[in-house]
PDB file of N, CA and C in Angstrom:
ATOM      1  N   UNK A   1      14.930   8.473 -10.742  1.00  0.00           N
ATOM      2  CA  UNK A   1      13.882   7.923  -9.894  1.00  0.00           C
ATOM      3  C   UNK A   1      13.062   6.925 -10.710  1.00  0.00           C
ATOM      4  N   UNK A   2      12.968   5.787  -9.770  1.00  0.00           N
ATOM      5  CA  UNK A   2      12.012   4.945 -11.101  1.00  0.00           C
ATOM      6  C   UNK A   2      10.461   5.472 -10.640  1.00  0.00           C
ATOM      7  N   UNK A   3       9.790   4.938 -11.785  1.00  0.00           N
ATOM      8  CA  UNK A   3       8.197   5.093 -12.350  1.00  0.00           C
ATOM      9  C   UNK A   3       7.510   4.739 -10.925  1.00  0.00           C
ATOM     10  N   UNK A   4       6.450   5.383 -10.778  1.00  0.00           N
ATOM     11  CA  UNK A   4       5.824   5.453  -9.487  1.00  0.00           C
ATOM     12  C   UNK A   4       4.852   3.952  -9.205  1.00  0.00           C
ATOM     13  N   UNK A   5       4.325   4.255 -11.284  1.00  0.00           N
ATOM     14  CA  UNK A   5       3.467   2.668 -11.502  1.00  0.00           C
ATOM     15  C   UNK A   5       4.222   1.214 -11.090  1.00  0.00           C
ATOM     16  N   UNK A   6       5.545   1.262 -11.463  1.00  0.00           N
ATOM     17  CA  UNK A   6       6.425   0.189 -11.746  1.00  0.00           C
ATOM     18  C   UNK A   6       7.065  -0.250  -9.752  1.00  0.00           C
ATOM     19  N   UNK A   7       7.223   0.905  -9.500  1.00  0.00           N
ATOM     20  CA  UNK A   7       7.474   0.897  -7.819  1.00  0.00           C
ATOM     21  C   UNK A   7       6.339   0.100  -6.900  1.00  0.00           C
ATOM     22  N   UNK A   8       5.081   0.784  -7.362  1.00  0.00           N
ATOM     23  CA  UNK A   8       3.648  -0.128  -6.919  1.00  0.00           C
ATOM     24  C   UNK A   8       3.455  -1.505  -6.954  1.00  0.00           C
ATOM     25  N   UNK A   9       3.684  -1.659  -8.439  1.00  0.00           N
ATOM     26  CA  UNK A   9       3.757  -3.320  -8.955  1.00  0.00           C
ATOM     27  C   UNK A   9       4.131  -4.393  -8.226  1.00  0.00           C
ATOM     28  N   UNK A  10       5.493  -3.711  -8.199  1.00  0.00           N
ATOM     29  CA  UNK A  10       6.973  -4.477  -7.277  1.00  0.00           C
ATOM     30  C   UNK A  10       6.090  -4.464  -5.550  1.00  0.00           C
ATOM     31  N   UNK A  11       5.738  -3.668  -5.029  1.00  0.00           N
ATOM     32  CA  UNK A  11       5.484  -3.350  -3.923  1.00  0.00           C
ATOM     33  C   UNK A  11       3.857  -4.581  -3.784  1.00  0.00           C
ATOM     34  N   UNK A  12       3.302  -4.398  -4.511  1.00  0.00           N
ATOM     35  CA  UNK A  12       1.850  -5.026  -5.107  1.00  0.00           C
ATOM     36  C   UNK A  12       2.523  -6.275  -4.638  1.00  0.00           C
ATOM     37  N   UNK A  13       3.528  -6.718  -4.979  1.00  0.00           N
ATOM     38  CA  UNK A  13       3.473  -8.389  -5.752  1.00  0.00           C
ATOM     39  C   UNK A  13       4.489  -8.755  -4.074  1.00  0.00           C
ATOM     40  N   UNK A  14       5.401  -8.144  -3.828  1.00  0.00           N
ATOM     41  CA  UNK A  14       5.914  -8.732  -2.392  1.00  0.00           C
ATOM     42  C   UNK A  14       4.365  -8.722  -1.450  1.00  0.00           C
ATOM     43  N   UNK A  15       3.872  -7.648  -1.375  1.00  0.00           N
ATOM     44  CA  UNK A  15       2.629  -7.956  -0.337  1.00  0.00           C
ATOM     45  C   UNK A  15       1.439  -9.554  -0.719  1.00  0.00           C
ATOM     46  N   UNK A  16       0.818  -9.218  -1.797  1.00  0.00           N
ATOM     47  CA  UNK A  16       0.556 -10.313  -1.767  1.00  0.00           C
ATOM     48  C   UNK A  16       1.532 -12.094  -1.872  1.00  0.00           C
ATOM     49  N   UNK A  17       2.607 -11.630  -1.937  1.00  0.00           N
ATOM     50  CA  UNK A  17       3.578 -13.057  -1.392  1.00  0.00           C
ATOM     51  C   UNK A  17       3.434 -13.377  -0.502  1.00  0.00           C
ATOM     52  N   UNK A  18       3.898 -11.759   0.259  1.00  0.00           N
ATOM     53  CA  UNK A  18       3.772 -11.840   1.626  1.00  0.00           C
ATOM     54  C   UNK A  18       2.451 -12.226   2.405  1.00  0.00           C
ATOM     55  N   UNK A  19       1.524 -11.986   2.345  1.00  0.00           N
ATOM     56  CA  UNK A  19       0.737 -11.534   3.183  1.00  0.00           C
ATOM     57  C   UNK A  19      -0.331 -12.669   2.615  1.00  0.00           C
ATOM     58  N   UNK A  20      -0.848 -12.649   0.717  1.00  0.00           N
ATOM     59  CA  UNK A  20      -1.947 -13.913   0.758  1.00  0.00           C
ATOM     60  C   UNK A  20      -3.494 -13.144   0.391  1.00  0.00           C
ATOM     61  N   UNK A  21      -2.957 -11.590   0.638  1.00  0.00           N
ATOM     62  CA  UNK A  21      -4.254 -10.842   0.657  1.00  0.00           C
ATOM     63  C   UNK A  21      -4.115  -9.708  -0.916  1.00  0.00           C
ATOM     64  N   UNK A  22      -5.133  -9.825  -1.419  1.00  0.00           N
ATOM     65  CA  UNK A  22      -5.589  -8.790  -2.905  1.00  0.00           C
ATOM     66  C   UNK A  22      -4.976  -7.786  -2.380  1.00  0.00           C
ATOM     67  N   UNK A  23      -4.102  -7.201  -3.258  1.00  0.00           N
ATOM     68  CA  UNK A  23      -3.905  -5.819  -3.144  1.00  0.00           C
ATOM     69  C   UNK A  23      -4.978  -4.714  -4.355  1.00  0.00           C
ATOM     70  N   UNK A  24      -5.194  -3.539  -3.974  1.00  0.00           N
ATOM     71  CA  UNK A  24      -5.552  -2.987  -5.158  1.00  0.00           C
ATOM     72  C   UNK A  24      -5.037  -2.208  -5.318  1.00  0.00           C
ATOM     73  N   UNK A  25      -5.035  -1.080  -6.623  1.00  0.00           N
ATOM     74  CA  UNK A  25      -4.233  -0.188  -7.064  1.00  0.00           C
ATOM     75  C   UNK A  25      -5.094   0.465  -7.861  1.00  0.00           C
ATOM     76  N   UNK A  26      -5.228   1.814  -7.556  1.00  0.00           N
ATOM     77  CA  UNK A  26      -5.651   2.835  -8.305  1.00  0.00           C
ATOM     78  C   UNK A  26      -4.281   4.068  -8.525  1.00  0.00           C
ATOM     79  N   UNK A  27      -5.212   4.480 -10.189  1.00  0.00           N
ATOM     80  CA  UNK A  27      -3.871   5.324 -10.297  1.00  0.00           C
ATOM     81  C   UNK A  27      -4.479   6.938  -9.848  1.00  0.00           C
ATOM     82  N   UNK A  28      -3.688   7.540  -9.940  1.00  0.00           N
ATOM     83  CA  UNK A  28      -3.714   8.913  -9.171  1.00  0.00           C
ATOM     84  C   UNK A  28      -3.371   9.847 -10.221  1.00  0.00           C
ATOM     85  N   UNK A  29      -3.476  11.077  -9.955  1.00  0.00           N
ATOM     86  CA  UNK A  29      -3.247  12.134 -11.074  1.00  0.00           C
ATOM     87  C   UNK A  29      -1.191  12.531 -10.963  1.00  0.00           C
ATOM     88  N   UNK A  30      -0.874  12.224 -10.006  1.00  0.00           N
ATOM     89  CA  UNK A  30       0.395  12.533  -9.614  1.00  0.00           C
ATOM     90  C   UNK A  30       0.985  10.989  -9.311  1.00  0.00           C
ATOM     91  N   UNK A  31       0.514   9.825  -8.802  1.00  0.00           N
ATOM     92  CA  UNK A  31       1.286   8.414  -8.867  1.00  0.00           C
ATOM     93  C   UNK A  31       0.360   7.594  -9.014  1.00  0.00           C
ATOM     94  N   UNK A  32       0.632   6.285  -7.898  1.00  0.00           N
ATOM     95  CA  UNK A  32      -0.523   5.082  -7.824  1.00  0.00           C
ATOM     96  C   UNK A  32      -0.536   4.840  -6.577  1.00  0.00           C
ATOM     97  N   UNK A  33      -1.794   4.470  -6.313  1.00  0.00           N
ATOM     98  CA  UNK A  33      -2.123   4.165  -4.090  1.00  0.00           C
ATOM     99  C   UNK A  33      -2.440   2.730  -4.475  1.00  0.00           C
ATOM    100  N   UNK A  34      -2.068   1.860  -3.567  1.00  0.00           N
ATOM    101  CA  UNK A  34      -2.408   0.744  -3.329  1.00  0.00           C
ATOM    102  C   UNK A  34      -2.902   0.277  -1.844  1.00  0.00           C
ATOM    103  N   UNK A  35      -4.155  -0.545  -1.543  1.00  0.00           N
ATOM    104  CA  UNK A  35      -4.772  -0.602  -0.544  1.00  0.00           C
ATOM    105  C   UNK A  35      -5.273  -2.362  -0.578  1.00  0.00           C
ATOM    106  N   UNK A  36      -4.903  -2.816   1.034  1.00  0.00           N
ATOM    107  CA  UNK A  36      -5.198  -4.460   1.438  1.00  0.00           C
ATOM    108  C   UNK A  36      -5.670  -4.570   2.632  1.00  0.00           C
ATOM    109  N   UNK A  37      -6.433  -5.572   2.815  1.00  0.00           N
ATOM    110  CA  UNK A  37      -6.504  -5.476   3.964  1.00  0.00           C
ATOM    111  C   UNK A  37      -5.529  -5.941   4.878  1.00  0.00           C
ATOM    112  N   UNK A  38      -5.631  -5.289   6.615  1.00  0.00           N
ATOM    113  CA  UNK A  38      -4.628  -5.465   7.218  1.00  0.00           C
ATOM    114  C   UNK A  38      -4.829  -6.817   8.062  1.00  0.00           C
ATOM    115  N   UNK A  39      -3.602  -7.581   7.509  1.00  0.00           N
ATOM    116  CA  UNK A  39      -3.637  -8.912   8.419  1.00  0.00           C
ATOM    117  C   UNK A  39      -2.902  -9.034   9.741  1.00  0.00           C
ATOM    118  N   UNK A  40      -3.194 -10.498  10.118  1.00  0.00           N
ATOM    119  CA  UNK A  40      -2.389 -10.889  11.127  1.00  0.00           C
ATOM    120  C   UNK A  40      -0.983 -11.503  10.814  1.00  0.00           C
ATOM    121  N   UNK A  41      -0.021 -11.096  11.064  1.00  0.00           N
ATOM    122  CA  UNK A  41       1.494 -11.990  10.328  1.00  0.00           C
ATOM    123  C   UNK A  41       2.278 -11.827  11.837  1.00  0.00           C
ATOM    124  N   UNK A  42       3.343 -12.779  11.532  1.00  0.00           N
ATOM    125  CA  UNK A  42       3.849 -13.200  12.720  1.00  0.00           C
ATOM    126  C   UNK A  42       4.994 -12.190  12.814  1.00  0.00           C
ATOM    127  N   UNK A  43       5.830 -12.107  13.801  1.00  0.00           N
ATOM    128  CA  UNK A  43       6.778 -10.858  14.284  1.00  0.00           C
ATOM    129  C   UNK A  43       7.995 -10.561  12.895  1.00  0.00           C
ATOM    130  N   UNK A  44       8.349 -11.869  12.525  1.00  0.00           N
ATOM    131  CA  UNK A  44       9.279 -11.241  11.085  1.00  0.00           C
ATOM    132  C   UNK A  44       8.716 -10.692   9.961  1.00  0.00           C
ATOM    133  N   UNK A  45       7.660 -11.617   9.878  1.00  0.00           N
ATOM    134  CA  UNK A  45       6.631 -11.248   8.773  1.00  0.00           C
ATOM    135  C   UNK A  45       6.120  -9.452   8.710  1.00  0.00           C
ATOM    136  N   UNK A  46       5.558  -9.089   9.988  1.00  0.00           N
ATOM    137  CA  UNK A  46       5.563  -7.972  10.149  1.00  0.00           C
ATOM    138  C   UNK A  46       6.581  -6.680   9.748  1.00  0.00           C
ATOM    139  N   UNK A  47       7.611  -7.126  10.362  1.00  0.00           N
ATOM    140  CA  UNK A  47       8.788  -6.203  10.165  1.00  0.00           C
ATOM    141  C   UNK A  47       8.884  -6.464   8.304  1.00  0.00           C
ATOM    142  N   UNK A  48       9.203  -7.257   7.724  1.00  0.00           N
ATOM    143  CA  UNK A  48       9.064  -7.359   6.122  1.00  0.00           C
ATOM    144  C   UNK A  48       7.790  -6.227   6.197  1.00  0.00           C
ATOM    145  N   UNK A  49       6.628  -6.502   5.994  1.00  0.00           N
ATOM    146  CA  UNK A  49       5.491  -5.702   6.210  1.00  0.00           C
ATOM    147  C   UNK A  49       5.868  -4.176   5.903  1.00  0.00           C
ATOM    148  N   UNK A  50       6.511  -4.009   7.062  1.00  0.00           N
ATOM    149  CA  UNK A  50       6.581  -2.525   7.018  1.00  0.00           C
ATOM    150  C   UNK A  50       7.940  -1.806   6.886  1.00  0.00           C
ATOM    151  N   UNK A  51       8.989  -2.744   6.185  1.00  0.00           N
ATOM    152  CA  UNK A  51       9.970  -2.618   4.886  1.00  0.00           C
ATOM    153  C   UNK A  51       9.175  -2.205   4.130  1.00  0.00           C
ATOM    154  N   UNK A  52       8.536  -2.871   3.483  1.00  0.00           N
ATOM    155  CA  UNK A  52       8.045  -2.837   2.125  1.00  0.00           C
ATOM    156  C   UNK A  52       7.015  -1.473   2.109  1.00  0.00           C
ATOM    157  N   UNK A  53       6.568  -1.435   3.081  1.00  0.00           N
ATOM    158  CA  UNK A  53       5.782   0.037   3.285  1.00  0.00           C
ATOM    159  C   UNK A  53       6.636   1.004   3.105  1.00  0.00           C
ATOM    160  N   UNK A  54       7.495   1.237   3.827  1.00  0.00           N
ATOM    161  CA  UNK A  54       8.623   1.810   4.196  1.00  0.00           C
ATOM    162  C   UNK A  54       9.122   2.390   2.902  1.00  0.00           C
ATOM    163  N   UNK A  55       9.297   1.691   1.818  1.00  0.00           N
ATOM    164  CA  UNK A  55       9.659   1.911   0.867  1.00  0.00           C
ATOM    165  C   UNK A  55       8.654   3.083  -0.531  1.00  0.00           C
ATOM    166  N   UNK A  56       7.573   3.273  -0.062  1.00  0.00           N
ATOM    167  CA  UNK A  56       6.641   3.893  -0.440  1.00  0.00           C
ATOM    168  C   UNK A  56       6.732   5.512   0.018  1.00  0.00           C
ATOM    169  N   UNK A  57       6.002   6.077  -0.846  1.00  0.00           N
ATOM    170  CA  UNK A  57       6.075   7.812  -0.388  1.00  0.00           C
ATOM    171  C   UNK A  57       5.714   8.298   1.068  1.00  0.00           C
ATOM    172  N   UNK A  58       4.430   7.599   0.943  1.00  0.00           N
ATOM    173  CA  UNK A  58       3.558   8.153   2.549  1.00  0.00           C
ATOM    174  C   UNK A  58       2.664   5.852   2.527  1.00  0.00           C
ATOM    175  N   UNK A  59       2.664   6.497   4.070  1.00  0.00           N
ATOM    176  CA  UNK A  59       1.756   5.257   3.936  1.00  0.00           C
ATOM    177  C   UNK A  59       0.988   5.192   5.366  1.00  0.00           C
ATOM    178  N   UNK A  60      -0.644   4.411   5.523  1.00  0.00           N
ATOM    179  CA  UNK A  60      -0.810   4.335   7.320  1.00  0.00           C
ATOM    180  C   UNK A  60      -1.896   3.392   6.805  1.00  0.00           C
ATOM    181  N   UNK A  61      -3.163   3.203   7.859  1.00  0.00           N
ATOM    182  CA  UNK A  61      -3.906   2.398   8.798  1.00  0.00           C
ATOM    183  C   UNK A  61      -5.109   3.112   8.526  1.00  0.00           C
ATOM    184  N   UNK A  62      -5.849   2.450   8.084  1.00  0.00           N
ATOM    185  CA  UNK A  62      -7.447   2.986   7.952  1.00  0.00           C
ATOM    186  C   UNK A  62      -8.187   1.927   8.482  1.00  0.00           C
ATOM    187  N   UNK A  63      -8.536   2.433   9.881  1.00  0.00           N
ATOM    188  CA  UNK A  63      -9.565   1.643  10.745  1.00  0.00           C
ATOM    189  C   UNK A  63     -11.068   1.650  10.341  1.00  0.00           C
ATOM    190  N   UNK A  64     -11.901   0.693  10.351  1.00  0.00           N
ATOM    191  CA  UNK A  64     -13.346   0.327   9.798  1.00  0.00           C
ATOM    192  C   UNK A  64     -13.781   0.346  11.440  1.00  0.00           C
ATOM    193  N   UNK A  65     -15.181   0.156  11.135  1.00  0.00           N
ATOM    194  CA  UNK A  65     -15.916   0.366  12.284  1.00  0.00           C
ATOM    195  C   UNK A  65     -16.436  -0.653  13.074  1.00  0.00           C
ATOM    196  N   UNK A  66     -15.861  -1.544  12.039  1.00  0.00           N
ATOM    197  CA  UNK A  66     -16.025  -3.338  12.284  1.00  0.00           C
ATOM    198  C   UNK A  66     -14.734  -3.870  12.553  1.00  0.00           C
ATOM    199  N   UNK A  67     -13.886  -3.024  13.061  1.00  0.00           N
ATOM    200  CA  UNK A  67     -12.947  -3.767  13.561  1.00  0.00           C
ATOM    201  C   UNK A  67     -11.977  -3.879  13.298  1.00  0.00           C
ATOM    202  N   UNK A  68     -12.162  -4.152  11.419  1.00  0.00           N
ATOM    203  CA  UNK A  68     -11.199  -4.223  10.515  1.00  0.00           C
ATOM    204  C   UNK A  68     -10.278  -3.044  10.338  1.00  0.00           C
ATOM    205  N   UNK A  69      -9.520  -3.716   9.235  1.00  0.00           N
ATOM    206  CA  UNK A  69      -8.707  -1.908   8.663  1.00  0.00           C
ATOM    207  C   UNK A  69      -7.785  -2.478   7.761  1.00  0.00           C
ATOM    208  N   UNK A  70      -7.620  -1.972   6.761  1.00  0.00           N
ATOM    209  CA  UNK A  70      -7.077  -1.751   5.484  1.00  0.00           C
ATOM    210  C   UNK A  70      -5.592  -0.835   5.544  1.00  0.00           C
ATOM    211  N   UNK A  71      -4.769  -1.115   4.933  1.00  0.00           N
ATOM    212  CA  UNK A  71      -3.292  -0.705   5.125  1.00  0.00           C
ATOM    213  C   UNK A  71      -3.543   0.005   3.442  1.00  0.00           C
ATOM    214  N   UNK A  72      -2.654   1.308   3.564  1.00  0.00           N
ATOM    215  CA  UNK A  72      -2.597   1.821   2.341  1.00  0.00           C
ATOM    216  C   UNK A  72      -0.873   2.311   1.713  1.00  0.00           C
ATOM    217  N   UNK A  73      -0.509   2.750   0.266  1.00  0.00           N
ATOM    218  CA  UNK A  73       0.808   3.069   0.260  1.00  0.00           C
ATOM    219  C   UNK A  73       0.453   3.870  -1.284  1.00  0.00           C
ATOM    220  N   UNK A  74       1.074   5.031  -1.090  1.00  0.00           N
ATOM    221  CA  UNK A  74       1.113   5.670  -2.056  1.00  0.00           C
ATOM    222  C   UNK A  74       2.756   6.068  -2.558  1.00  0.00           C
ATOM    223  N   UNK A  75       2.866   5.438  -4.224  1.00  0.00           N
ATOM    224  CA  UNK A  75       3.901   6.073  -4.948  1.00  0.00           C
ATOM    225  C   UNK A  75       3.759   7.340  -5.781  1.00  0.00           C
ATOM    226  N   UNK A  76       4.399   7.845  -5.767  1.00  0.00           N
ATOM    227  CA  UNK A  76       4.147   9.281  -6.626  1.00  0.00           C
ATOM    228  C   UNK A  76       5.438   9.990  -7.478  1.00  0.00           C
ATOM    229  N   UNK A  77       5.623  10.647  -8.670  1.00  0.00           N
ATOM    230  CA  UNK A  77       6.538  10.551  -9.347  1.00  0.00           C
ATOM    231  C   UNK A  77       7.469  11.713  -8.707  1.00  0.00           C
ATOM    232  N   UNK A  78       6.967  12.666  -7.487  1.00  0.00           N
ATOM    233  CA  UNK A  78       7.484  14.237  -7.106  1.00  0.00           C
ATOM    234  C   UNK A  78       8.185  13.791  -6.147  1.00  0.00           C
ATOM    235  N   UNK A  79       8.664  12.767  -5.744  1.00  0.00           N
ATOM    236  CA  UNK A  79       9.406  11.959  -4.816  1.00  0.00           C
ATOM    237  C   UNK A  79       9.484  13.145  -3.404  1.00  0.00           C
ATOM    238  N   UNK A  80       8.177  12.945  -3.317  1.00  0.00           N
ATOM    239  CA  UNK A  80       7.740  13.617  -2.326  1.00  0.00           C
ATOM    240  C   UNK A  80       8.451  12.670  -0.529  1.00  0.00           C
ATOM    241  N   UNK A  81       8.579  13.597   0.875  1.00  0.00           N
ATOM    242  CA  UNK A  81       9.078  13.143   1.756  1.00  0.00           C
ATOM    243  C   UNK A  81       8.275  12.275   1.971  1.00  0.00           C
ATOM    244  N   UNK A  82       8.934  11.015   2.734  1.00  0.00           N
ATOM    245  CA  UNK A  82       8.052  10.355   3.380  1.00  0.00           C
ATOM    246  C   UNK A  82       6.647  10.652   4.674  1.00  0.00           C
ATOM    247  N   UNK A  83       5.549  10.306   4.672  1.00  0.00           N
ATOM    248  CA  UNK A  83       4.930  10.902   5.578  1.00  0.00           C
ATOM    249  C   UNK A  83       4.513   9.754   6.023  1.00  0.00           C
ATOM    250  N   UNK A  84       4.517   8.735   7.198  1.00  0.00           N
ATOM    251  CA  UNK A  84       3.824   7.456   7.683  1.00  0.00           C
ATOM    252  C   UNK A  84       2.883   7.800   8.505  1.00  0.00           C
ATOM    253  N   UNK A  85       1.458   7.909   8.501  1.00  0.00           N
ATOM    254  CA  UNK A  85       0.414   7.990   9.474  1.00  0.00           C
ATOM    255  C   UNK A  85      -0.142   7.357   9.665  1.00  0.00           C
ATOM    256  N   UNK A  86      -1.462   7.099  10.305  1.00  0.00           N
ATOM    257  CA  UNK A  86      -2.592   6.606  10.337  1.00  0.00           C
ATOM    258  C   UNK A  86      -4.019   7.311   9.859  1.00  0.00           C
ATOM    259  N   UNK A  87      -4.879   7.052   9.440  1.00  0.00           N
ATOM    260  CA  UNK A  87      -6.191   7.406   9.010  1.00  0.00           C
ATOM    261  C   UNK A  87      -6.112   7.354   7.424  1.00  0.00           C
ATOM    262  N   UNK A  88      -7.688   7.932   7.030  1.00  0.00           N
ATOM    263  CA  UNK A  88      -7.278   7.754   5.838  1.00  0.00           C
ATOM    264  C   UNK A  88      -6.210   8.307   4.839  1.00  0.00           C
ATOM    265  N   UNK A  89      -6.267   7.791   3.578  1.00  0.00           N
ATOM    266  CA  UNK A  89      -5.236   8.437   2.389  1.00  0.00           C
ATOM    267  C   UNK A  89      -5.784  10.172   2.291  1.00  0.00           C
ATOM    268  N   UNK A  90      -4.914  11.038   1.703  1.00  0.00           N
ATOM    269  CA  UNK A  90      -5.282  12.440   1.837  1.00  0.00           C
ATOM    270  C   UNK A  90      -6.077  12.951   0.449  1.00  0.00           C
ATOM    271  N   UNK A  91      -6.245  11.743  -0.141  1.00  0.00           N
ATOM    272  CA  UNK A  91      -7.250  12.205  -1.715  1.00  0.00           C
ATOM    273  C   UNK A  91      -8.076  10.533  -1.913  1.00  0.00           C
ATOM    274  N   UNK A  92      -8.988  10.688  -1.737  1.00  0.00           N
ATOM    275  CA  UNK A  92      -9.728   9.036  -1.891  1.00  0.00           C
ATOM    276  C   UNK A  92      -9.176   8.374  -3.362  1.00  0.00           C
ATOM    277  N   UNK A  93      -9.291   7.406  -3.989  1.00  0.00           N
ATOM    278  CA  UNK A  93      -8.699   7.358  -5.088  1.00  0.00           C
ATOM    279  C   UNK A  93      -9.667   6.406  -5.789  1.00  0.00           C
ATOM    280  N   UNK A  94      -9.887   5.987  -6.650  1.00  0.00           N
ATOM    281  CA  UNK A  94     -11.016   5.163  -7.550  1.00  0.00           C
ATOM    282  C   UNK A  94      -9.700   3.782  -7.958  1.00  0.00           C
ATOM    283  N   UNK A  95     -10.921   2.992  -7.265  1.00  0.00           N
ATOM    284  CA  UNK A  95      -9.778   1.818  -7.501  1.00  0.00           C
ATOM    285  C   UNK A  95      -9.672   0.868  -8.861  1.00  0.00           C
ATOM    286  N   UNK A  96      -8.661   0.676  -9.082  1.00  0.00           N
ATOM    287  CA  UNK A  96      -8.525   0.367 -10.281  1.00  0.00           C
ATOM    288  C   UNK A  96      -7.832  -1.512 -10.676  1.00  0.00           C
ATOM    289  N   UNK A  97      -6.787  -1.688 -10.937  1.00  0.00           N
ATOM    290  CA  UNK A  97      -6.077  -2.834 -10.909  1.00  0.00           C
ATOM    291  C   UNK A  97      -6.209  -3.437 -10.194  1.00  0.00           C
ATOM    292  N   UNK A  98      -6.281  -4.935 -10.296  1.00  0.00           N
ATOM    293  CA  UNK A  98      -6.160  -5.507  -9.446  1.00  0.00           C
ATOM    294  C   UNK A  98      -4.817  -6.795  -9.017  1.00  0.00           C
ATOM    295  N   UNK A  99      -4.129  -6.948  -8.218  1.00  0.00           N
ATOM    296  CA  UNK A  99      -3.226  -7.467  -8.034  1.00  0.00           C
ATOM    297  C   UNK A  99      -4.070  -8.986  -8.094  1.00  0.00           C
ATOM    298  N   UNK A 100      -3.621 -10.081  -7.968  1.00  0.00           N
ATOM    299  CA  UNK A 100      -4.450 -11.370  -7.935  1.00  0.00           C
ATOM    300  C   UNK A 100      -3.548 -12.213  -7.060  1.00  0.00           C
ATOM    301  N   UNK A 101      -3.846 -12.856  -6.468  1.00  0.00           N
ATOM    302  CA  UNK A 101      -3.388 -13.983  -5.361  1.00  0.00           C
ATOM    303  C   UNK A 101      -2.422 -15.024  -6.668  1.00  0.00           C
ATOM    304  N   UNK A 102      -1.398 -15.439  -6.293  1.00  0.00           N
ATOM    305  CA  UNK A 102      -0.541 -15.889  -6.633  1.00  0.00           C
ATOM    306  C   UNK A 102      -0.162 -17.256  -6.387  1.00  0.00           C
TER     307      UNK A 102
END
């Protein structure tokens, strides 16, 4: 199984290709969560989108109260099942790295 950090990275760096938007990354006691905000992308773009999610342990949709909402994805080294939801992540995480616009 590769490194949970190194999976993030990779995952980090297609989103902001993709998408144009900061990713961040905090590490975790068991992997790394990464969190962006959620944009508007057009119907292929999307589907890429949520490949690349897809590819992550668990991942969902954290709605703000303004409207907004932030997309999250957690790697972890226990290659735990996939779980895709919505709301928040299931341990808040202290954010750390930052991905940078490219």
């Amino acid at each position: 199984m590769t490194d949970p950090a190194d999976r993030a990275w990779d995952a980090a760096a297609q989103l902001v290709a993709l998408t144009g938007e900061e990713v961040r990354l905090a590490h975790l006691a068991d992997g790394v969560r990464l969190r962006f905000r959620a944009p508007s992308l057009a119907y292929e773009s999307h589907l890429e989108l949520l490949r690349i999610l897809g590819e992550s342990d668990s991942f969902g949709h954290e709605r703000r109260s303004d409207g907004g909402g932030e997309l999250w994805a957690t790697y972890s080294g226990a290659g735990t099942p996939r779980s895709h939801r919505c709301g928040p992540p299931s341990r808040p995480g202290q954010l750390g790295s930052r991905v940078s616009r490219q």
